[in-house]
C-alpha atoms as a PDB file:
ATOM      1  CA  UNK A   1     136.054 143.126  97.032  1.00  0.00           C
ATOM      2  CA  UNK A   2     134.737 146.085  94.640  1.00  0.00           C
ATOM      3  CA  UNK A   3     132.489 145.124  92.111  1.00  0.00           C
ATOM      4  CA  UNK A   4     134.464 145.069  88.348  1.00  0.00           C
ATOM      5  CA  UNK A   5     133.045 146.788  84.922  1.00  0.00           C
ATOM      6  CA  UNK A   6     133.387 143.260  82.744  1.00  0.00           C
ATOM      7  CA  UNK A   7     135.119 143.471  79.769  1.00  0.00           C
ATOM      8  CA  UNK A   8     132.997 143.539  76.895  1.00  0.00           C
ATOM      9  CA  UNK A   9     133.429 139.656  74.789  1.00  0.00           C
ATOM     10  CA  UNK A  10     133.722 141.177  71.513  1.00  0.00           C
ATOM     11  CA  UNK A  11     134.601 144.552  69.533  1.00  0.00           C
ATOM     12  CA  UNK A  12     132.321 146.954  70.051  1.00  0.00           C
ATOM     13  CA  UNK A  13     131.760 147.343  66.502  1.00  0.00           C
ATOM     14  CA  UNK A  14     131.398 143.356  66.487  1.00  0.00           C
ATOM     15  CA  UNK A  15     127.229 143.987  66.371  1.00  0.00           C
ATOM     16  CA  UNK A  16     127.067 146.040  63.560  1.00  0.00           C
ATOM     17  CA  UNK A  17     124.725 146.743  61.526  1.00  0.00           C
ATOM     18  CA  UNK A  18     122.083 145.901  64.167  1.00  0.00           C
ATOM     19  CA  UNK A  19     123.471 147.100  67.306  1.00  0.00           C
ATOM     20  CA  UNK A  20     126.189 150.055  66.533  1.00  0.00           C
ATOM     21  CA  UNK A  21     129.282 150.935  67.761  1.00  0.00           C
ATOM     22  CA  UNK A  22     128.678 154.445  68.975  1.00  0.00           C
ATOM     23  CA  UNK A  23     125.969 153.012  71.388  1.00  0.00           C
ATOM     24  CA  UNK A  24     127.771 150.101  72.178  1.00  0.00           C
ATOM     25  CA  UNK A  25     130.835 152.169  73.766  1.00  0.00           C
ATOM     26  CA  UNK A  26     128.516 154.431  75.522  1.00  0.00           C
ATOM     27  CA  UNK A  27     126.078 151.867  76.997  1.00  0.00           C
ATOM     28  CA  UNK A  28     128.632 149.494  78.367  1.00  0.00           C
ATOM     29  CA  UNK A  29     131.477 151.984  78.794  1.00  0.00           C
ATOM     30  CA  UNK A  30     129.076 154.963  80.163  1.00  0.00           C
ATOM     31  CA  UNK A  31     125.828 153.462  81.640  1.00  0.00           C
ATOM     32  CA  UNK A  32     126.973 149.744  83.014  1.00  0.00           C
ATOM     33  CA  UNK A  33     130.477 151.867  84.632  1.00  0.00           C
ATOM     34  CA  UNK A  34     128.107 153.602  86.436  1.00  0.00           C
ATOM     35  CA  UNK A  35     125.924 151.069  87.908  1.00  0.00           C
ATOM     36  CA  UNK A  36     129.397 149.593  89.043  1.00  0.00           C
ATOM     37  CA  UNK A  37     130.544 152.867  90.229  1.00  0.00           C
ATOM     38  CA  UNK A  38     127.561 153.663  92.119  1.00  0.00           C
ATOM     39  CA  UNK A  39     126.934 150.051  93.446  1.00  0.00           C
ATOM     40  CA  UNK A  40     130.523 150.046  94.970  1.00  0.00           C
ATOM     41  CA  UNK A  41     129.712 153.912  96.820  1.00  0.00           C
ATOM     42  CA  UNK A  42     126.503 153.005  97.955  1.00  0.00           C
ATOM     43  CA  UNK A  43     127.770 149.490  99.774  1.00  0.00           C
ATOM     44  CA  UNK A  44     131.400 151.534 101.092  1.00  0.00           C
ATOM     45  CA  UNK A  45     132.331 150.153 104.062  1.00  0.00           C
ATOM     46  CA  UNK A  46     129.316 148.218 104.778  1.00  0.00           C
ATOM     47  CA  UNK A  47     129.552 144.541 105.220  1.00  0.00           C
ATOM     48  CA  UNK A  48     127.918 144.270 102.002  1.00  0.00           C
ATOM     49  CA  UNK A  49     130.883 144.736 100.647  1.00  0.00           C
ATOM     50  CA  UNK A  50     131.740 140.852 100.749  1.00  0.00           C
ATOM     51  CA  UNK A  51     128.484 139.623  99.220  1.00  0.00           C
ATOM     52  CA  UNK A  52     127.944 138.531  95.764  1.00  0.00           C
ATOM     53  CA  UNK A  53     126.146 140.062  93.264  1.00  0.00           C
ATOM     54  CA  UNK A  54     123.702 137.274  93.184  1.00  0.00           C
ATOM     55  CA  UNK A  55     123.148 137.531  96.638  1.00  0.00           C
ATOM     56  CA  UNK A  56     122.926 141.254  97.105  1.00  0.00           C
ATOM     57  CA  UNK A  57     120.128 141.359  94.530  1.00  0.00           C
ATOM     58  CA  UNK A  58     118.693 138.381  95.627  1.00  0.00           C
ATOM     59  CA  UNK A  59     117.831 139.415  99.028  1.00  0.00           C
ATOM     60  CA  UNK A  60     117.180 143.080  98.930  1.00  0.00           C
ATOM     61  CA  UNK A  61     115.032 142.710 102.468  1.00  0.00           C
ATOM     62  CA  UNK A  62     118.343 141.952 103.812  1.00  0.00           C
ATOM     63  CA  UNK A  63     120.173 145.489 102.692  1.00  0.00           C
ATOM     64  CA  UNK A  64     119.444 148.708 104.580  1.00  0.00           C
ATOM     65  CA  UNK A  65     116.481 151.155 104.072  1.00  0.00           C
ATOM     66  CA  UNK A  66     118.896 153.628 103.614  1.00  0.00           C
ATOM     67  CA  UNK A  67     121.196 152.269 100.624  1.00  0.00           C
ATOM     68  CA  UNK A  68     118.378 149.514  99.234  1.00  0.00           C
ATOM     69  CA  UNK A  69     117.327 152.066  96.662  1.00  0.00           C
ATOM     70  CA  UNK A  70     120.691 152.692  95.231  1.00  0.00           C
ATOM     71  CA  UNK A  71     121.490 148.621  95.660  1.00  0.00           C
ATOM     72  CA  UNK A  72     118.358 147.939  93.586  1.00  0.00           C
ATOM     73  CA  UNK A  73     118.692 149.760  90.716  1.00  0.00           C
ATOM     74  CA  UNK A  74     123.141 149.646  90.530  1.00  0.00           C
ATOM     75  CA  UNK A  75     123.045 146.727  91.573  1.00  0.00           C
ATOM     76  CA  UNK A  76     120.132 145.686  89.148  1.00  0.00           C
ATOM     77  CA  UNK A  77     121.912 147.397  86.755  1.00  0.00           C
ATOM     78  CA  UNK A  78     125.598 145.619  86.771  1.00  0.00           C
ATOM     79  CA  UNK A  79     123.745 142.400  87.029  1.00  0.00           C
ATOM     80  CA  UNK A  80     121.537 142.387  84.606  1.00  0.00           C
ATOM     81  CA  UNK A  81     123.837 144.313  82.139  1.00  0.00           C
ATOM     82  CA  UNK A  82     126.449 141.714  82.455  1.00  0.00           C
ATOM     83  CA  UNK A  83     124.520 139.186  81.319  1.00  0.00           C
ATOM     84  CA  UNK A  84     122.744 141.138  78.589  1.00  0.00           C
ATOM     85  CA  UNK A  85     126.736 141.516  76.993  1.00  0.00           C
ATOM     86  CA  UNK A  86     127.265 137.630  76.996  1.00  0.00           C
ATOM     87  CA  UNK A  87     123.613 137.156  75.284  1.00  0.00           C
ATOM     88  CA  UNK A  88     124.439 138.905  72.052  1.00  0.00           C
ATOM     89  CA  UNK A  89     127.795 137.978  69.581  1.00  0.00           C
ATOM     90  CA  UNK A  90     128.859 138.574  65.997  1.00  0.00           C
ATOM     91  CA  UNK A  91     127.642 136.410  63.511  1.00  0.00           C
ATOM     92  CA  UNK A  92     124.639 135.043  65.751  1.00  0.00           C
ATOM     93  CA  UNK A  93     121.174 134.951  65.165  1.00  0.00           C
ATOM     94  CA  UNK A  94     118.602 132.477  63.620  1.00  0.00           C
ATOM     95  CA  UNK A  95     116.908 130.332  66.109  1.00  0.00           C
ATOM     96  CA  UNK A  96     117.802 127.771  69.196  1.00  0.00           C
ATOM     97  CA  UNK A  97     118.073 123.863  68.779  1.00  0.00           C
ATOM     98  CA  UNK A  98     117.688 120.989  70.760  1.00  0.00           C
ATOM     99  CA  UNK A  99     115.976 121.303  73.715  1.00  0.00           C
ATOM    100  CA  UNK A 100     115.215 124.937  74.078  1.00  0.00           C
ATOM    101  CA  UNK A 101     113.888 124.780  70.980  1.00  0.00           C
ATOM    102  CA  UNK A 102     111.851 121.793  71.906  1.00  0.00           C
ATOM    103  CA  UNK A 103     110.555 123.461  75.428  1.00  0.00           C
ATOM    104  CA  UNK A 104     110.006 126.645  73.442  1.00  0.00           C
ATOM    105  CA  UNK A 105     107.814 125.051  70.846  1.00  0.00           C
ATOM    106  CA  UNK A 106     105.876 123.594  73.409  1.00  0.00           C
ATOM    107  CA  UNK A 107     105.459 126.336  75.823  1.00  0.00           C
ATOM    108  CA  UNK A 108     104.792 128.850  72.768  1.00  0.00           C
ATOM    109  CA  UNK A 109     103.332 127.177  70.189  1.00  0.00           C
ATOM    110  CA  UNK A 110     106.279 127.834  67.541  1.00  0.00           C
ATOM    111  CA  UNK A 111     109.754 129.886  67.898  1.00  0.00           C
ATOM    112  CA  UNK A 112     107.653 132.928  65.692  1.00  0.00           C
ATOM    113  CA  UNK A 113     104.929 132.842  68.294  1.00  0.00           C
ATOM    114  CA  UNK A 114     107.628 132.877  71.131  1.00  0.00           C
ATOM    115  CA  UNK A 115     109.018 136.113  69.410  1.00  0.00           C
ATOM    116  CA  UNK A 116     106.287 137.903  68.964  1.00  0.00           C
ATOM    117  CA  UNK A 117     105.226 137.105  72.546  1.00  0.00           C
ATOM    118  CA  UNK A 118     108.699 138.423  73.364  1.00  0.00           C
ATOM    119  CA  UNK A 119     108.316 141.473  71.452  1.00  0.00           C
ATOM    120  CA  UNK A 120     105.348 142.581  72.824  1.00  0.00           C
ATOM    121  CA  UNK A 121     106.405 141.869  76.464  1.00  0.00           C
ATOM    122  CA  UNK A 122     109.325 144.329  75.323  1.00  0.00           C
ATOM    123  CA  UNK A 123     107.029 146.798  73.841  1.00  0.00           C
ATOM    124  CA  UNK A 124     104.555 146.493  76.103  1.00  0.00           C
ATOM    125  CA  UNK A 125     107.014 148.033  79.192  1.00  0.00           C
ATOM    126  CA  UNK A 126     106.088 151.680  79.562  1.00  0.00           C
ATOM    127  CA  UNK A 127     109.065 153.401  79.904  1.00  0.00           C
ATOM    128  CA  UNK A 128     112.474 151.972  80.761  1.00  0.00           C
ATOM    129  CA  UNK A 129     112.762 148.020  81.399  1.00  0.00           C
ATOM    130  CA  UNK A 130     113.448 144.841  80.315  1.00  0.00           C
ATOM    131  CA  UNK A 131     112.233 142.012  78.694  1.00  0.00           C
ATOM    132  CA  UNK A 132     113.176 138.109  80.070  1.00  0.00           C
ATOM    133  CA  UNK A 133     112.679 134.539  79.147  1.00  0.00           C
ATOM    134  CA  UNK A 134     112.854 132.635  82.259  1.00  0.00           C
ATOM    135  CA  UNK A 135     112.479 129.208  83.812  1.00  0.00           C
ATOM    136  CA  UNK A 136     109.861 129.648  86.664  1.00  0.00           C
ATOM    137  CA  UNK A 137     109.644 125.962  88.417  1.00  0.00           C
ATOM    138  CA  UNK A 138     110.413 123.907  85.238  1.00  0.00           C
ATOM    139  CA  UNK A 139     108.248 126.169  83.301  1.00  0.00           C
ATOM    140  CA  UNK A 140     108.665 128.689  80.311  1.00  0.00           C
ATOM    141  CA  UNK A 141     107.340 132.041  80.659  1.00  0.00           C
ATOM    142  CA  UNK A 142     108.045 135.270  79.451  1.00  0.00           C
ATOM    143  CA  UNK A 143     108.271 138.381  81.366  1.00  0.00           C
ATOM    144  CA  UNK A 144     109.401 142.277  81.887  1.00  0.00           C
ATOM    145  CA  UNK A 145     110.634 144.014  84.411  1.00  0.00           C
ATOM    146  CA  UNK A 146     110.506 148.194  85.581  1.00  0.00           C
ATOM    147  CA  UNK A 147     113.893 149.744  85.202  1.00  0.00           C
ATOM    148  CA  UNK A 148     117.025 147.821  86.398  1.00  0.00           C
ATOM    149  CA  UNK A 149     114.968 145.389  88.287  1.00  0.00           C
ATOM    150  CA  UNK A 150     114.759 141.017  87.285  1.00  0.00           C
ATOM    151  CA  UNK A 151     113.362 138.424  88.441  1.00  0.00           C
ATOM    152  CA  UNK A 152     116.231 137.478  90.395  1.00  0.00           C
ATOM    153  CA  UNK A 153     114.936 140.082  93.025  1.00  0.00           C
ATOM    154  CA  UNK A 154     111.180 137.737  93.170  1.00  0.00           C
ATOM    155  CA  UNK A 155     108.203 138.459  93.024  1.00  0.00           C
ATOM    156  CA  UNK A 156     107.604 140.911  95.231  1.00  0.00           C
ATOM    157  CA  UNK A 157     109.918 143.352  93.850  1.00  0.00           C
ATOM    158  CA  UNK A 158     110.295 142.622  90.396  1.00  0.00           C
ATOM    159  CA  UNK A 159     106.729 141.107  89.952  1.00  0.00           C
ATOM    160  CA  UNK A 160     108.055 138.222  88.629  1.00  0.00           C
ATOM    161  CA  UNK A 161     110.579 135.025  89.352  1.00  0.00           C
ATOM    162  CA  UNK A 162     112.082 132.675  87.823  1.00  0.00           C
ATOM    163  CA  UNK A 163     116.090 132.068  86.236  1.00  0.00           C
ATOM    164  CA  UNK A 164     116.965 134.418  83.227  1.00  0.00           C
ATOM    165  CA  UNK A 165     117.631 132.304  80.250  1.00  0.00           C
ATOM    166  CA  UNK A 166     117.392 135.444  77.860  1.00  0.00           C
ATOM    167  CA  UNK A 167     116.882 139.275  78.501  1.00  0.00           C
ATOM    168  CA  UNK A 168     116.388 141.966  76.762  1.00  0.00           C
ATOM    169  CA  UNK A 169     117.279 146.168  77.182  1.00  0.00           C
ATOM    170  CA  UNK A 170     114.183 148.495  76.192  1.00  0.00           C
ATOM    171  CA  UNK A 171     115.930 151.533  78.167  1.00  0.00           C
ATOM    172  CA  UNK A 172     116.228 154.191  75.387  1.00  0.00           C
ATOM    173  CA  UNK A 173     119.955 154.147  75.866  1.00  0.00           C
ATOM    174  CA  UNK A 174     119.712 150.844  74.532  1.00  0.00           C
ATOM    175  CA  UNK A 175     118.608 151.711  71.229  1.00  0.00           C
ATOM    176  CA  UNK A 176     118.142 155.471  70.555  1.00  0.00           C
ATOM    177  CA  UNK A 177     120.860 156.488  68.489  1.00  0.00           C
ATOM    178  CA  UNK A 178     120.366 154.295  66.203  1.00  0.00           C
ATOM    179  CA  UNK A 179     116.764 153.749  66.285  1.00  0.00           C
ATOM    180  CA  UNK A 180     115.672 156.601  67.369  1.00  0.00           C
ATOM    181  CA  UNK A 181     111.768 156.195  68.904  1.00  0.00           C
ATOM    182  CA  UNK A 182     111.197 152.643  67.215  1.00  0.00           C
ATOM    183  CA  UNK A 183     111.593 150.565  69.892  1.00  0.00           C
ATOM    184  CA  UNK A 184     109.636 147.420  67.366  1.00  0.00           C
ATOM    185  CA  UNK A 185     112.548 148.300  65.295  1.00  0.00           C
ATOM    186  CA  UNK A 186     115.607 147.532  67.224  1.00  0.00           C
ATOM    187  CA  UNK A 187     113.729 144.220  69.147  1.00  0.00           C
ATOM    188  CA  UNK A 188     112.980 142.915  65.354  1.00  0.00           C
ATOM    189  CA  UNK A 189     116.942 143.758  64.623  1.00  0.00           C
ATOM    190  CA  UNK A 190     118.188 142.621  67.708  1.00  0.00           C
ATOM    191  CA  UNK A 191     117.643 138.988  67.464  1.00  0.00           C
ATOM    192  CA  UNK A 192     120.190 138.894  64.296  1.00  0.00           C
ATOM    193  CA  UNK A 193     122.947 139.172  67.364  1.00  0.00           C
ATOM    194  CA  UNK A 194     121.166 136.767  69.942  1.00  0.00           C
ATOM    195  CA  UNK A 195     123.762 134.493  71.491  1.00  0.00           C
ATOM    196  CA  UNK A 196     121.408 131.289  71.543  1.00  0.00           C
ATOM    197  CA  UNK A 197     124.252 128.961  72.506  1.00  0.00           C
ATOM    198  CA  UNK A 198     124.308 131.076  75.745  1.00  0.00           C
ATOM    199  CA  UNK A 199     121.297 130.727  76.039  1.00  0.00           C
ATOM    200  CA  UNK A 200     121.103 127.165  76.055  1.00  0.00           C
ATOM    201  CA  UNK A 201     123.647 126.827  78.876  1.00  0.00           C
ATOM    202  CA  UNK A 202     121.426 129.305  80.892  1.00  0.00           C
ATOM    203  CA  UNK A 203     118.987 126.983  80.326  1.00  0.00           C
END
């Protein structure tokens, strides 16, 4: 079964002002067809053509020296692209409630602390990456990842573990026509779209 480009779950112009259209057609329509694309050539005719995303990622040991390059970073790249779309909606914003907000309070000291932790973990990625919020053995913690990888893949690929509750794009494509070089910028502008009622039922 080939791996499917998801339809995006609003307009593309749905994000404006923060998060414009132009970029929004050529990040999901562009970058995330090509992880797709390239996931489905590299795993051709290979019995990895039956596994699930989840599981691909999950297990890169499992996947062939020759193709676990181009399964890591496609394959990183649909995944975690997929569920960056379903974080973000129109009309979104402000902050969580109930018990993320409780658990975030308490593993962060306030939501503002949480964000700027956030922020910086963004920031603080040289070059392309991500930034996650994940629940590491009934813990909190915060995160990045190098280029298409997450903590899906463990520890000893990504550096880090846990479930993704929220994530984050800090590629360039993400952000550069619009932003230009401010990466602070777009992270402060991009949590006026942040989906926190999918976040929750991540959580």
């Amino acid at each position: 079964m080939a791996h499917e480009l998801p339809p995006l779950p609003y307009d593309k112009a749905a994000l404006e002002p923060h998060i414009d259209a132009t970029t929004m057609e050529i990040h999901h329509g562009r970058h995330h067809k090509a992880y797709v694309d390239n996931l489905n050539k590299a795993i051709a005719g290979t019995p990895l053509e039956n596994k699930s995303l989840e599981a691909l990622i999950g297990d890169l040991a499992s996947v062939p020296d020759n193709i676990r390059g181009p399964v890591r970073n496609n394959g990183g790249g649909h995944w975690n692209h997929s569920f960056f779309w379903k974080l973000m909606a129109p009309k979104a914003g402000g902050a969580p409630t109930g018990k993320l907000a409780d658990d975030i309070k308490a593993a962060f000291g306030s939501f503002a602390d949480f964000q700027a932790k956030f922020e910086a973990a963004g920031l603080g990625r040289f070059g392309s990456g991500w930034a996650w919020l994940v629940s590491n053995g009934g813990k909190l913690e915060i995160v990045s990842t190098a280029n298409q990888d997450n903590p899906l893949m463990g520890k000893a690929i990504a550096g880090c573990e846990g479930k993704p509750l929220l994530g984050v794009d800090v590629w360039e494509h993400a952000y550069y026509l619009k932003y230009q070089n401010k990466r602070a910028d777009y992270l402060k502008a991009w949590w006026n779209v942040v989906n926190w009622a999918e976040v929750a039922k991540n959580y």
